[in-house]
C-alpha atoms as a PDB file:
ATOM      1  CA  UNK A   1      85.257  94.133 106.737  1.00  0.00           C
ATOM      2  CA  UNK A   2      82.798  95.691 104.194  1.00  0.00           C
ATOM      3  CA  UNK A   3      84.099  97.568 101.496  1.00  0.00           C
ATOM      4  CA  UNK A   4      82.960  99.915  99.044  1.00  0.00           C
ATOM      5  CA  UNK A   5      84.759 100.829  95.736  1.00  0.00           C
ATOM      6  CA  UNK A   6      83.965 103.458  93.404  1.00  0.00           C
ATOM      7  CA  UNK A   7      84.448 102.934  89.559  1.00  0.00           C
ATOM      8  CA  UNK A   8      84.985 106.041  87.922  1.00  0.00           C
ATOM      9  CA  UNK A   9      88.582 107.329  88.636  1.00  0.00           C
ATOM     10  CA  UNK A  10      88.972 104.789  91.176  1.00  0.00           C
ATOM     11  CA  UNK A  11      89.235 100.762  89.320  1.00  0.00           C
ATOM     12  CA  UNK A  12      89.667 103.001  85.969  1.00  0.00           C
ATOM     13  CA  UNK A  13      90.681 106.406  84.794  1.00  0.00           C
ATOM     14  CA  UNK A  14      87.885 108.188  83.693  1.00  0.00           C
ATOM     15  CA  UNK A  15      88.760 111.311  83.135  1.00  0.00           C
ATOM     16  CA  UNK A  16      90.344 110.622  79.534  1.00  0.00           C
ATOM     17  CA  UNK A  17      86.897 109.534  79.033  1.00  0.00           C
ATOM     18  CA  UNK A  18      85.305 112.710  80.081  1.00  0.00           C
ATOM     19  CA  UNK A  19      87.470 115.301  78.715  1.00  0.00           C
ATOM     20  CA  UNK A  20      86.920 113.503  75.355  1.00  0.00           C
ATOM     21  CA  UNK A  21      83.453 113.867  75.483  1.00  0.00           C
ATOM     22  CA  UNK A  22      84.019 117.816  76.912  1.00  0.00           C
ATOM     23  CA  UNK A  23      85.971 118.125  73.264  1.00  0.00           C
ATOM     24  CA  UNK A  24      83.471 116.151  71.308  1.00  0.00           C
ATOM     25  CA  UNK A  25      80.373 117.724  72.347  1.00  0.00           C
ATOM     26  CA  UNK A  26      81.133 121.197  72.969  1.00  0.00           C
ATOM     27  CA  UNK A  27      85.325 121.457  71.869  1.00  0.00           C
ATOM     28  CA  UNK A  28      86.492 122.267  75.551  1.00  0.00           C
ATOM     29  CA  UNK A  29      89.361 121.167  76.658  1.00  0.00           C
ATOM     30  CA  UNK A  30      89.781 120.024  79.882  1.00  0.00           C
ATOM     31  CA  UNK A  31      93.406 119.015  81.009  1.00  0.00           C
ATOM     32  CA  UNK A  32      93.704 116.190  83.675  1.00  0.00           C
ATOM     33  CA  UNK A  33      96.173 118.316  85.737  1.00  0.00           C
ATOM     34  CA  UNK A  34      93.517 121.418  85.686  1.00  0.00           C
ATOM     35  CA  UNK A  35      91.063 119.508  87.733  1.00  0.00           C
ATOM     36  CA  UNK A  36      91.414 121.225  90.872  1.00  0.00           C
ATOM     37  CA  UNK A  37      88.891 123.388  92.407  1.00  0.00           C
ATOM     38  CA  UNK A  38      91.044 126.977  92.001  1.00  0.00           C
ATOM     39  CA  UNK A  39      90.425 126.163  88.392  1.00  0.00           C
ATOM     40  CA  UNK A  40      88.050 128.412  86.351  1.00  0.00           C
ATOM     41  CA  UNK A  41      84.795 126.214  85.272  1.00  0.00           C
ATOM     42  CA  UNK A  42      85.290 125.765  81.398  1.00  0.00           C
ATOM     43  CA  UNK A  43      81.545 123.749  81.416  1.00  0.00           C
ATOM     44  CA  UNK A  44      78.705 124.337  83.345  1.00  0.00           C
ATOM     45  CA  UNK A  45      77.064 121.713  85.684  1.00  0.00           C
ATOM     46  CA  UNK A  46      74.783 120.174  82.805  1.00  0.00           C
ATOM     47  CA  UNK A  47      77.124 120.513  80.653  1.00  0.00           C
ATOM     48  CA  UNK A  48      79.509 118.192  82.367  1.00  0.00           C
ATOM     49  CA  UNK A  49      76.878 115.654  83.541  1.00  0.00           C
ATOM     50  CA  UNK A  50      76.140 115.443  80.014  1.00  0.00           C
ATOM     51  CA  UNK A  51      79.630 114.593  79.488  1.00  0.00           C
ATOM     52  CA  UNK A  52      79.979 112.158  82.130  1.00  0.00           C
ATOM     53  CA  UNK A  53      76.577 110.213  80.900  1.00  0.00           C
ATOM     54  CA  UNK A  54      78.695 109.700  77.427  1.00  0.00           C
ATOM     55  CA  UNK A  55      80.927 107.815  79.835  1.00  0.00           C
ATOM     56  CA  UNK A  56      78.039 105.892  80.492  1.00  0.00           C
ATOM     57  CA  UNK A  57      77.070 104.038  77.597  1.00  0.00           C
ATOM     58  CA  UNK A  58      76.806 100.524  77.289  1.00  0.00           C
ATOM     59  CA  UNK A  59      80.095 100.694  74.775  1.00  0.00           C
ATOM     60  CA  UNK A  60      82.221 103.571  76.756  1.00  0.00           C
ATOM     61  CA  UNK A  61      81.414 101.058  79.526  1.00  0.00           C
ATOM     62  CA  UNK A  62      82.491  97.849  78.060  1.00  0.00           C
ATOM     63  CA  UNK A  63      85.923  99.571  76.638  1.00  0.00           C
ATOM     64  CA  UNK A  64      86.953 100.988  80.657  1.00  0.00           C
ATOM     65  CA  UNK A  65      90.263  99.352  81.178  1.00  0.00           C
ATOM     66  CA  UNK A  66      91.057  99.020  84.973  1.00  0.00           C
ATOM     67  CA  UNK A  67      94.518 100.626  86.819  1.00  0.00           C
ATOM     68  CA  UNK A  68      97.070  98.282  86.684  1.00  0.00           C
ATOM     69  CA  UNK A  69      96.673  95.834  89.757  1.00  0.00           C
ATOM     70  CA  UNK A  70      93.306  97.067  91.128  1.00  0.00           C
ATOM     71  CA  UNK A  71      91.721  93.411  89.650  1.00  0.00           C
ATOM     72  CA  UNK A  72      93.998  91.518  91.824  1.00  0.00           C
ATOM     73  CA  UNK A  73      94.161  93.676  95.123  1.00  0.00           C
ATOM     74  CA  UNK A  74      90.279  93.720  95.082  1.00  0.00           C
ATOM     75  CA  UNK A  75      90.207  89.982  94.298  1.00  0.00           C
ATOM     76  CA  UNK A  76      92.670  89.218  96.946  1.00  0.00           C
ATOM     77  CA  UNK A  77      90.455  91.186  99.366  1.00  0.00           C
ATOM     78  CA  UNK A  78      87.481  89.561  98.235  1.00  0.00           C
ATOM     79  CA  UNK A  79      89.222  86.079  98.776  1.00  0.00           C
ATOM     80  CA  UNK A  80      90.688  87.151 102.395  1.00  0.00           C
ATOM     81  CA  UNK A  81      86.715  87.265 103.320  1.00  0.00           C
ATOM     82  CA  UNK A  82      86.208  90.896 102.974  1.00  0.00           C
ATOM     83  CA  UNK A  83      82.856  91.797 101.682  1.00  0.00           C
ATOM     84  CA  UNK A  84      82.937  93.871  98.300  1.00  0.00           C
ATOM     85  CA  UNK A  85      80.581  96.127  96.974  1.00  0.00           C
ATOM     86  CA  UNK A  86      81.131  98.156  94.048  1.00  0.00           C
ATOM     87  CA  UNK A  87      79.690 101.560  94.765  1.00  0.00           C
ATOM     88  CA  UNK A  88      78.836 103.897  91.914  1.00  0.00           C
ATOM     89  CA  UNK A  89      76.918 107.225  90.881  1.00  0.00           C
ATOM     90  CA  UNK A  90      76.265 105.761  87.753  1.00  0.00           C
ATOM     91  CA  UNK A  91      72.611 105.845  86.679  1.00  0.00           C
ATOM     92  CA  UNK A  92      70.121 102.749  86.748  1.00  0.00           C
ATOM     93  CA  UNK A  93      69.948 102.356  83.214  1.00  0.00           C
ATOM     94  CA  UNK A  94      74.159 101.534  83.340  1.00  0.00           C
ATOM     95  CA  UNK A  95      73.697  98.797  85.970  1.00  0.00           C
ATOM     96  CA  UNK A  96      73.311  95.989  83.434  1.00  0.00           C
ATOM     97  CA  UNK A  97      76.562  97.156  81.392  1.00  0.00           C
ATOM     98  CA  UNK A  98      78.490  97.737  84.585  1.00  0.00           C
ATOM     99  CA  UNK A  99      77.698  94.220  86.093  1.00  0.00           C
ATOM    100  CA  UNK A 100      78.634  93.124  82.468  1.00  0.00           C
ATOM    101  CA  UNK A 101      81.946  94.926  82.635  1.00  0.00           C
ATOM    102  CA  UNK A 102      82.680  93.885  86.242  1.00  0.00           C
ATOM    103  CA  UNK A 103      82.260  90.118  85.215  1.00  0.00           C
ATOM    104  CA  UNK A 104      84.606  90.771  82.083  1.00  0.00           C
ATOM    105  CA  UNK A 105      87.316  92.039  84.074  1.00  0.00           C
ATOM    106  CA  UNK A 106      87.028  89.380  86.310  1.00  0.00           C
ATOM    107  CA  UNK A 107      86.829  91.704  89.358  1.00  0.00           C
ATOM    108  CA  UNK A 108      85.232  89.620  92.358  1.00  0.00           C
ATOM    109  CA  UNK A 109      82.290  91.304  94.086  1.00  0.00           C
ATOM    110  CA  UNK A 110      79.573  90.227  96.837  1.00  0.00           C
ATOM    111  CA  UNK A 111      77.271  93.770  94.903  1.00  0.00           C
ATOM    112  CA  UNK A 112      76.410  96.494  93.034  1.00  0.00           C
ATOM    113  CA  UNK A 113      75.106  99.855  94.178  1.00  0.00           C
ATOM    114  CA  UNK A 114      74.016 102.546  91.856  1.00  0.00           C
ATOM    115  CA  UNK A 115      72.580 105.283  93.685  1.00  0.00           C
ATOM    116  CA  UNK A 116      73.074 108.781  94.532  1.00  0.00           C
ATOM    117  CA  UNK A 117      74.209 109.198  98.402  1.00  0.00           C
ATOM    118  CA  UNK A 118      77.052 106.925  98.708  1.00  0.00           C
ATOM    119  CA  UNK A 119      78.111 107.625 101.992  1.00  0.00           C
ATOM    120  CA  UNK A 120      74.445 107.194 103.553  1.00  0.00           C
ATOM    121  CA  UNK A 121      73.559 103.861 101.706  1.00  0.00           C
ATOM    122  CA  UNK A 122      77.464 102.915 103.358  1.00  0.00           C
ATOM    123  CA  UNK A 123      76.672 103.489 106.804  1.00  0.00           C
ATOM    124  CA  UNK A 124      73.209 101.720 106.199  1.00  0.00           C
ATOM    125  CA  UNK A 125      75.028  98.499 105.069  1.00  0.00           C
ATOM    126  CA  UNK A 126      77.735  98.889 106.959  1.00  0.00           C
ATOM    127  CA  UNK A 127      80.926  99.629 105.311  1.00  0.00           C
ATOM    128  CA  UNK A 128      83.585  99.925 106.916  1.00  0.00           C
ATOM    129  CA  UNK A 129      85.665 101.177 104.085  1.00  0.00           C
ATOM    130  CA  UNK A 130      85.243 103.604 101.075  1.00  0.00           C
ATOM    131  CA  UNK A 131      86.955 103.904  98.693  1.00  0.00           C
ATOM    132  CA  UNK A 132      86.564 106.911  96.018  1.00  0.00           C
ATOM    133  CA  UNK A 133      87.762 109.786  94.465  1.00  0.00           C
ATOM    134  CA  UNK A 134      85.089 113.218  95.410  1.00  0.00           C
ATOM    135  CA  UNK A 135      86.558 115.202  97.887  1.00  0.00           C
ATOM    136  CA  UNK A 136      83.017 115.413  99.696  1.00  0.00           C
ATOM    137  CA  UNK A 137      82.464 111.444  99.716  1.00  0.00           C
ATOM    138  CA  UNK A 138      85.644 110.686 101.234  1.00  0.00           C
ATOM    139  CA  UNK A 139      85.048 113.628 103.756  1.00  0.00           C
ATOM    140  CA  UNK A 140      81.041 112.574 104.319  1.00  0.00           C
ATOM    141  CA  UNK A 141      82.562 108.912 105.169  1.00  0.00           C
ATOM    142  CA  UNK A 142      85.364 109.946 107.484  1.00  0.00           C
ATOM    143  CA  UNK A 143      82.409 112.013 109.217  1.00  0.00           C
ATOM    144  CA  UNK A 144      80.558 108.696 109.317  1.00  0.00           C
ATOM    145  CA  UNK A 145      82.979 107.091 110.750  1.00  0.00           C
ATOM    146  CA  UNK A 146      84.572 104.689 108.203  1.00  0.00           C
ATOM    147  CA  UNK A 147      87.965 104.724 106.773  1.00  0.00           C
ATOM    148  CA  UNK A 148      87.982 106.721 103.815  1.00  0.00           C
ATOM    149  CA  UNK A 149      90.405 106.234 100.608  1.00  0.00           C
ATOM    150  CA  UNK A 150      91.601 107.543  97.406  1.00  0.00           C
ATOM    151  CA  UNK A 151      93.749 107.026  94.704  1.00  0.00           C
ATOM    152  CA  UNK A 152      95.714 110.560  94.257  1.00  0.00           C
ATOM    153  CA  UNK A 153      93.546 113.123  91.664  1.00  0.00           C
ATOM    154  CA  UNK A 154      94.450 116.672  91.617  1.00  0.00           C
ATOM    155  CA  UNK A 155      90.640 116.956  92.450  1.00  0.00           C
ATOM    156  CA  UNK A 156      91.123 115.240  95.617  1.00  0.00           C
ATOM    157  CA  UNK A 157      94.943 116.556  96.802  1.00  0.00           C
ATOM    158  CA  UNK A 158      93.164 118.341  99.347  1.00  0.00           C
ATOM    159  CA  UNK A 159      91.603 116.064 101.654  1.00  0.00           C
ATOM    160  CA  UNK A 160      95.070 113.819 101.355  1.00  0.00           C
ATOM    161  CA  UNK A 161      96.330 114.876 105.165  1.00  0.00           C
ATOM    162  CA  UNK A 162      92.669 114.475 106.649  1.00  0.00           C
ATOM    163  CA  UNK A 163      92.815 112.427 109.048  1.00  0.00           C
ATOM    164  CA  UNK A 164      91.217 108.863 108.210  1.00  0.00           C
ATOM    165  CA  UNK A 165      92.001 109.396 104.762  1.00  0.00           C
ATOM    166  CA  UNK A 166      94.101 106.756 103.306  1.00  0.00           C
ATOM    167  CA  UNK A 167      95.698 108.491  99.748  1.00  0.00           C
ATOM    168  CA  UNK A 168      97.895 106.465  97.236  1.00  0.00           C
ATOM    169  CA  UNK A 169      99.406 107.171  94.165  1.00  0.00           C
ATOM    170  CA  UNK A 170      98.387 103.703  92.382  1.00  0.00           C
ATOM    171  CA  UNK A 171      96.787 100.620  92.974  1.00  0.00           C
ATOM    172  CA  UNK A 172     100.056  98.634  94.575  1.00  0.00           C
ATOM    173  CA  UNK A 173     100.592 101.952  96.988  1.00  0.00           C
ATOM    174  CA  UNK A 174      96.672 101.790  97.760  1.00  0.00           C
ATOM    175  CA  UNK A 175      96.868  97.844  99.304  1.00  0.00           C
ATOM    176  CA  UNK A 176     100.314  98.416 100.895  1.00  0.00           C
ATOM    177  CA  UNK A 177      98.329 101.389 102.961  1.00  0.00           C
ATOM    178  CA  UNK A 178      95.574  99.493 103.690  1.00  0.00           C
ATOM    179  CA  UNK A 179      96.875  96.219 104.837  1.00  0.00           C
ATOM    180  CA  UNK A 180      97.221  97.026 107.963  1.00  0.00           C
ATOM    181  CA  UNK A 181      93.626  98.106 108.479  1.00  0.00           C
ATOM    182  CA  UNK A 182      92.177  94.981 106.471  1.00  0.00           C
ATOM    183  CA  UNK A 183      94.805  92.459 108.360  1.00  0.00           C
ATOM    184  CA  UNK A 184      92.820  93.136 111.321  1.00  0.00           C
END
């Protein structure tokens, strides 16, 4: 099967990243557990793509650290034959720095797509597969027909009972869910 992984919140956690950059740049706070869409906006839009392009630097890059176990259960995917692209948001100029990272880490990969419609350039290549965090990309693939899955956000606790979404709490929870599915 062909599967596509997101990197931000989904092989690392980002959001430390991002709320540091939210208190360096303009000193908002912006609490983990708040992330949920009932919450009241403390940035606007560019305000918080700035913030998120911080994450992006060749250094914020390099120092990611990936969830506990997400190396290995991609690797062992990736050595049971499954086809594994990494599938990011994350602008051109952070492809070199990402591919960089990816080989540091050791995680195993067939490619890299940086690119702005996720679930479109999916169903072109055919995934099978997606894995991510945005509410809306997990929905758009589901609606695509793929399997869609998550590690647990509070951002994303409300598409957890859609049907053909797969939601874990961690990286050993994720690959216990999926097995099944990738087995076939």
């Amino acid at each position: 099967m062909r599967i596509a992984i997101d990197i931000d919140s989904t092989l690392h956690h980002h959001w430390p990243l991002v709320a540091a950059a939210a208190r360096r740049r303009f000193g908002v706070d912006l609490p983990y557990e708040e992330q949920v869409p009932e919450t009241a906006r403390r940035l606007a839009d560019d305000e918080l793509r700035a913030c998120i392009e911080d994450t992006h630097t060749d250094a914020a890059i390099a120092g990611a650290r990936p969830y506990p176990h997400a190396v290995e259960i991609v690797n062992g995917w990736y050595e049971a034959g499954h086809d594994i692209e990494i599938s990011s948001h994350r602008a051109e100029r952070s492809v070199a720095a990402t591919r960089r990272w990816l080989h540091a880490i050791g995680l195993r990969h067939h490619s890299l797509y940086c690119g702005g419609d996720k679930v479109a350039h999916s169903v072109a290549v055919g995934v099978g597969l997606l894995i991510d965090d945005m509410p809306g990309t997990l929905l758009g693939a589901v609606e695509a027909g793929m399997v869609a899955a998550a590690l647990r956000h509070p951002w994303n606790e409300r598409v957890r009972d859609v049907p053909g979404v797969v939601m874990a709490g961690d990286w050993p929870e994720l690959g216990r869910l999926l097995a099944p599915l990738l087995a076939r």
